[in-house]
Protein backbone atom coordinates (compact mmCIF):
# COMPACT_ATOMS: atom_id res chain seq x y z
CA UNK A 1 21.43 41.49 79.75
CA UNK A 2 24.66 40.52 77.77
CA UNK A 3 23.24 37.38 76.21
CA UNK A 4 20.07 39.12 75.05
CA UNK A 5 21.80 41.77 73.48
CA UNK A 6 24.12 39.25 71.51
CA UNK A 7 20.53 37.40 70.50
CA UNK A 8 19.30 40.79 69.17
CA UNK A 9 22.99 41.16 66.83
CA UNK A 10 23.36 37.48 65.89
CA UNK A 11 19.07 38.05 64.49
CA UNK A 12 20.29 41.39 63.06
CA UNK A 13 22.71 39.92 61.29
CA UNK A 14 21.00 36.61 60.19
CA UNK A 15 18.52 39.26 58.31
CA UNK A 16 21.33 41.06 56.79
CA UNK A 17 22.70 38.43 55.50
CA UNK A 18 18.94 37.23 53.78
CA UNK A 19 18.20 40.55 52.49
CA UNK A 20 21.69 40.69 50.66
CA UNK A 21 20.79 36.98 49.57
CA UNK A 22 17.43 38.33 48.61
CA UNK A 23 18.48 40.96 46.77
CA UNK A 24 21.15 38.72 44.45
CA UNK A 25 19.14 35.97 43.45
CA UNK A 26 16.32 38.81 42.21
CA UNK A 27 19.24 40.14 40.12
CA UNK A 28 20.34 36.72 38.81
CA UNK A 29 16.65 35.91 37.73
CA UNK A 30 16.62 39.77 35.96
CA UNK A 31 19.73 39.30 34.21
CA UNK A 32 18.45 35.65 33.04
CA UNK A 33 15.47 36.79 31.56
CA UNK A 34 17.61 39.89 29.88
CA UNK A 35 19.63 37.37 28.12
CA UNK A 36 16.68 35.05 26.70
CA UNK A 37 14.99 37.88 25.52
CA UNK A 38 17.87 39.19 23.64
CA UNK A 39 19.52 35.68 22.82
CA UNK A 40 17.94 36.05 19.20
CA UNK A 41 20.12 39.00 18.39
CA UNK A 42 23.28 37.22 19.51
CA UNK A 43 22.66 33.81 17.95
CA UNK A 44 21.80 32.91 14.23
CA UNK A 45 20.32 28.99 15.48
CA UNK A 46 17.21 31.69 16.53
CA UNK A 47 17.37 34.70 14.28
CA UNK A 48 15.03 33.38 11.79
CA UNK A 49 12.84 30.32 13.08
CA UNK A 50 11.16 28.27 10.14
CA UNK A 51 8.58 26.96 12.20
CA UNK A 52 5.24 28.71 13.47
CA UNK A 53 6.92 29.09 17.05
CA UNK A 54 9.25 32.19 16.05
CA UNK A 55 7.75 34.83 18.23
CA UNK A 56 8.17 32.88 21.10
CA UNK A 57 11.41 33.46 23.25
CA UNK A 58 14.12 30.97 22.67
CA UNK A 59 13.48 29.56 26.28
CA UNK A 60 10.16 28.26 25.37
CA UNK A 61 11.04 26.85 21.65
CA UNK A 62 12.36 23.51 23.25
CA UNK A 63 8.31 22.93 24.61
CA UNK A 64 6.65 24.21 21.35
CA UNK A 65 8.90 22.55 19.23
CA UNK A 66 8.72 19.55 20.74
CA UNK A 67 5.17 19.18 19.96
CA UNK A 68 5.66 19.88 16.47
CA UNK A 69 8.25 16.72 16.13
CA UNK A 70 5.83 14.63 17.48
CA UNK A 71 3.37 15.93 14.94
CA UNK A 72 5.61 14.69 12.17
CA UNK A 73 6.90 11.82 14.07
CA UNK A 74 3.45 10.68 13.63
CA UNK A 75 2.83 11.45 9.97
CA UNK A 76 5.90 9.70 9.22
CA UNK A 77 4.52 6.55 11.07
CA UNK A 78 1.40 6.61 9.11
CA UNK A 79 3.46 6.59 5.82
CA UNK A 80 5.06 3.90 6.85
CA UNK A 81 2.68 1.67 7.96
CA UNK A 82 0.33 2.32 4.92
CA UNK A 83 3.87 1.22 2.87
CA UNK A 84 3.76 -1.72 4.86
CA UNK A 85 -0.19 -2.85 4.67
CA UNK A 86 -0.14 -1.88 0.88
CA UNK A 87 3.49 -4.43 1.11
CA UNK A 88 1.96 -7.03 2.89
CA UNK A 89 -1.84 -7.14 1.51
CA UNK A 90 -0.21 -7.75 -1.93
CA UNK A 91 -1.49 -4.15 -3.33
CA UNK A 92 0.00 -2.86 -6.15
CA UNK A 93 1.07 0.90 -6.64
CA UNK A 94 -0.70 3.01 -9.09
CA UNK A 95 2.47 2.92 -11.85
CA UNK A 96 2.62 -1.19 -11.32
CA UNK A 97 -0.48 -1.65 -12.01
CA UNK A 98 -0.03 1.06 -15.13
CA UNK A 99 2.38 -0.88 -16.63
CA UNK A 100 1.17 -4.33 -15.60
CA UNK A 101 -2.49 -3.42 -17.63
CA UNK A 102 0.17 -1.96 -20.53
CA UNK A 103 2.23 -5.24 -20.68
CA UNK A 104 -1.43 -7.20 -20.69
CA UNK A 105 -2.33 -5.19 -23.71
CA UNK A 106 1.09 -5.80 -25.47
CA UNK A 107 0.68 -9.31 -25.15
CA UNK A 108 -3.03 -9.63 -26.10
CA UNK A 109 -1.94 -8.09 -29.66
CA UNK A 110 -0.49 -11.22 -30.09
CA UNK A 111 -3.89 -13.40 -29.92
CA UNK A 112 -4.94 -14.81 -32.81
CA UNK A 113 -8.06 -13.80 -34.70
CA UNK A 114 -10.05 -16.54 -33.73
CA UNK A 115 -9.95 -15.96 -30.17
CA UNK A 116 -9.76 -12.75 -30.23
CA UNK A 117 -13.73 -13.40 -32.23
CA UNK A 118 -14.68 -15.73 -29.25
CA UNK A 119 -14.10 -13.58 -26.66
CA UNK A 120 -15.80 -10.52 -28.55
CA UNK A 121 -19.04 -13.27 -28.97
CA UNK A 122 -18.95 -14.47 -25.40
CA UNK A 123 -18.18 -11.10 -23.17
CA UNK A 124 -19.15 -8.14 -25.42
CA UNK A 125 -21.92 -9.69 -28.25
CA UNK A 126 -22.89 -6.32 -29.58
CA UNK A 127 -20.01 -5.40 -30.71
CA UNK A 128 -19.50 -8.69 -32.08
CA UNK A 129 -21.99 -7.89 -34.35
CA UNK A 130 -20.16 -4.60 -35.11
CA UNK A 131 -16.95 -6.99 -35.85
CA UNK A 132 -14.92 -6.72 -39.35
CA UNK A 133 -12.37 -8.45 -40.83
CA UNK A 134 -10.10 -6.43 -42.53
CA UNK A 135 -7.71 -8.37 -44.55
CA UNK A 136 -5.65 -9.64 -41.17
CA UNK A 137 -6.85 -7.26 -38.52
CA UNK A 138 -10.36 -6.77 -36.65
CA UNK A 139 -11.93 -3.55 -36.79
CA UNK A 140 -14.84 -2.61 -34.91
CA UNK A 141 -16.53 0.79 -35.66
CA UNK A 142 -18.21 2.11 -32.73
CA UNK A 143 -17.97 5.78 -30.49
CA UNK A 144 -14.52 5.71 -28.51
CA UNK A 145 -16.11 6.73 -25.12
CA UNK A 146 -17.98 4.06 -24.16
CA UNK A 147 -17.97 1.78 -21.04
CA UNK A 148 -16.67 -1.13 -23.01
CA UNK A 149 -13.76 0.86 -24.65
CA UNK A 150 -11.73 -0.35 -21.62
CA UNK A 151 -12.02 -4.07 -22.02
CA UNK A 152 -10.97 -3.42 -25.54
CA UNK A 153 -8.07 -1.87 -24.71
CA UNK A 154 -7.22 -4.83 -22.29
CA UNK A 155 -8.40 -7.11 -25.16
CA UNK A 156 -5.39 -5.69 -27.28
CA UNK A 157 -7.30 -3.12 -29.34
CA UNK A 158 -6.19 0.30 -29.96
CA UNK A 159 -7.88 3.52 -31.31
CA UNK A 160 -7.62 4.46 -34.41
CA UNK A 161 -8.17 8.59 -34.39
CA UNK A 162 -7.55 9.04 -38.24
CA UNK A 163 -10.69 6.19 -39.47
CA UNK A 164 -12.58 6.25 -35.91
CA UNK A 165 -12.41 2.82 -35.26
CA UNK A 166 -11.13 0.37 -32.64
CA UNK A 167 -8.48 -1.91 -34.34
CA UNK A 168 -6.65 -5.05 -33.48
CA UNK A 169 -3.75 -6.89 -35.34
CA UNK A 170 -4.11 -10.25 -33.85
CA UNK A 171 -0.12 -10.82 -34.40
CA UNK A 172 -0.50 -9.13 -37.67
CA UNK A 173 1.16 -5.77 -36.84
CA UNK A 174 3.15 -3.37 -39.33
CA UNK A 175 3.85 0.03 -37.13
CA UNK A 176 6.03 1.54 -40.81
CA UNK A 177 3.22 0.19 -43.10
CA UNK A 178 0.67 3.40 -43.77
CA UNK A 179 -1.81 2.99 -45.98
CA UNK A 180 -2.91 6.26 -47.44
CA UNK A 181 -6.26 4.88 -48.97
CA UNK A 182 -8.66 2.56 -47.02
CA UNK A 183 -7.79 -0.70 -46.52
CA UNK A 184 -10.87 -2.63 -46.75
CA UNK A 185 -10.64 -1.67 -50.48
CA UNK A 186 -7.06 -3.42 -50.88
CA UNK A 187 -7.68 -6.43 -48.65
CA UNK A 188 -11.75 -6.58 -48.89
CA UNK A 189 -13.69 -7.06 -45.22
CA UNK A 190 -16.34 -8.55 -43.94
CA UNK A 191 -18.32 -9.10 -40.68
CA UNK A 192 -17.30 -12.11 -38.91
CA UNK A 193 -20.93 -12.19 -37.18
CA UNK A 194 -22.34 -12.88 -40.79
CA UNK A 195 -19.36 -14.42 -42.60
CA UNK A 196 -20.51 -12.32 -45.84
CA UNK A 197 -17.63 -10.94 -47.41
CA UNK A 198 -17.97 -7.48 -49.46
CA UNK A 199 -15.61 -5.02 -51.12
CA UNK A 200 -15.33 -1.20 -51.01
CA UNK A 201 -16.61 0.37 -53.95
């Protein structure tokens, strides 16, 4: 009987000593979830989130936010791979190609009259026909918004908002000459297609 009754303590006190464990780790796991839950009072890092995640409890930001890196982590890859095909395929950014069609203009002021005529005849005839010489410059009187008014720009032409007409120097230019009155009556014109020269009245 003596060795069954120390079986029945030593299992008495086995349980004891579970319960007690029992009961402490409950209490550790209450007192952890205390402290997340109030950790945004204590600590300024979670006070005020900036990202959609704020209501969460601070335990949980690591997993939510963590998706959200990868978000941009990816949008940051796609920028810089698109930097990279636009690098490699020889494309040109919108501004470069701005001021590569700008420096194409300058330089086509430059052409002389005669080509500038030849290329008006071979690529836009009708307003060849439309073409007049002004003393050293080509003017060619025609509406402003029109599909061609783009390769006359590239041509070296500019618009001319005070006479309504599309004008080009051919290496003739004088940006602190104004002329008050018309200048076909000073210099005379005529229309290259025709070769018949005429004054203004």
């Amino acid at each position: 009987m003596l060795p069954s009754a120390m079986n029945h303590a030593s299992f008495a006190r086995c349980a004891g000593y579970g319960l007690v464990v029992l009961i402490v780790f409950r209490s550790f796991l209450c007192v952890s979830f205390v402290v997340a839950l109030t950790r945004p009072l204590s600590q300024g890092a979670y006070a005020v989130p900036s990202e959609d995640y704020s209501r969460w409890p601070p335990c949980f930001a690591a997993f939510v936010g963590e998706g959200r890196q990868t978000e941009t982590e990816q949008q940051n890859k796609k920028k810089t791979m698109k930097t990279y095909i636009i690098k490699n395929s020889g494309l040109q950014s919108r501004p470069e190609q701005l001021n590569k069609a700008y420096a194409k203009h300058r330089a086509n002021r430059e052409l002389p009259m005669q080509s500038v005529l030849n290329f008006l005849k071979e690529k836009l005839p009708q307003q060849y026909e439309l073409a007049e010489i002004v003393g050293k410059w080509i003017w060619v009187e025609f509406p402003k918004r029109q599909a061609v008014a783009s390769l006359l720009w590239d041509l070296g032409f500019h618009w001319n908002h005070r006479r309504n007409v599309w004008q080009h120097p051919c290496g003739a230019c004088a940006p602190f000459v104004s002329h008050p009155h018309d200048p076909r009556i000073k210099y005379g014109s005529y229309f290259a297609a025709s070769k018949l020269a005429f004054h203004h009245a």
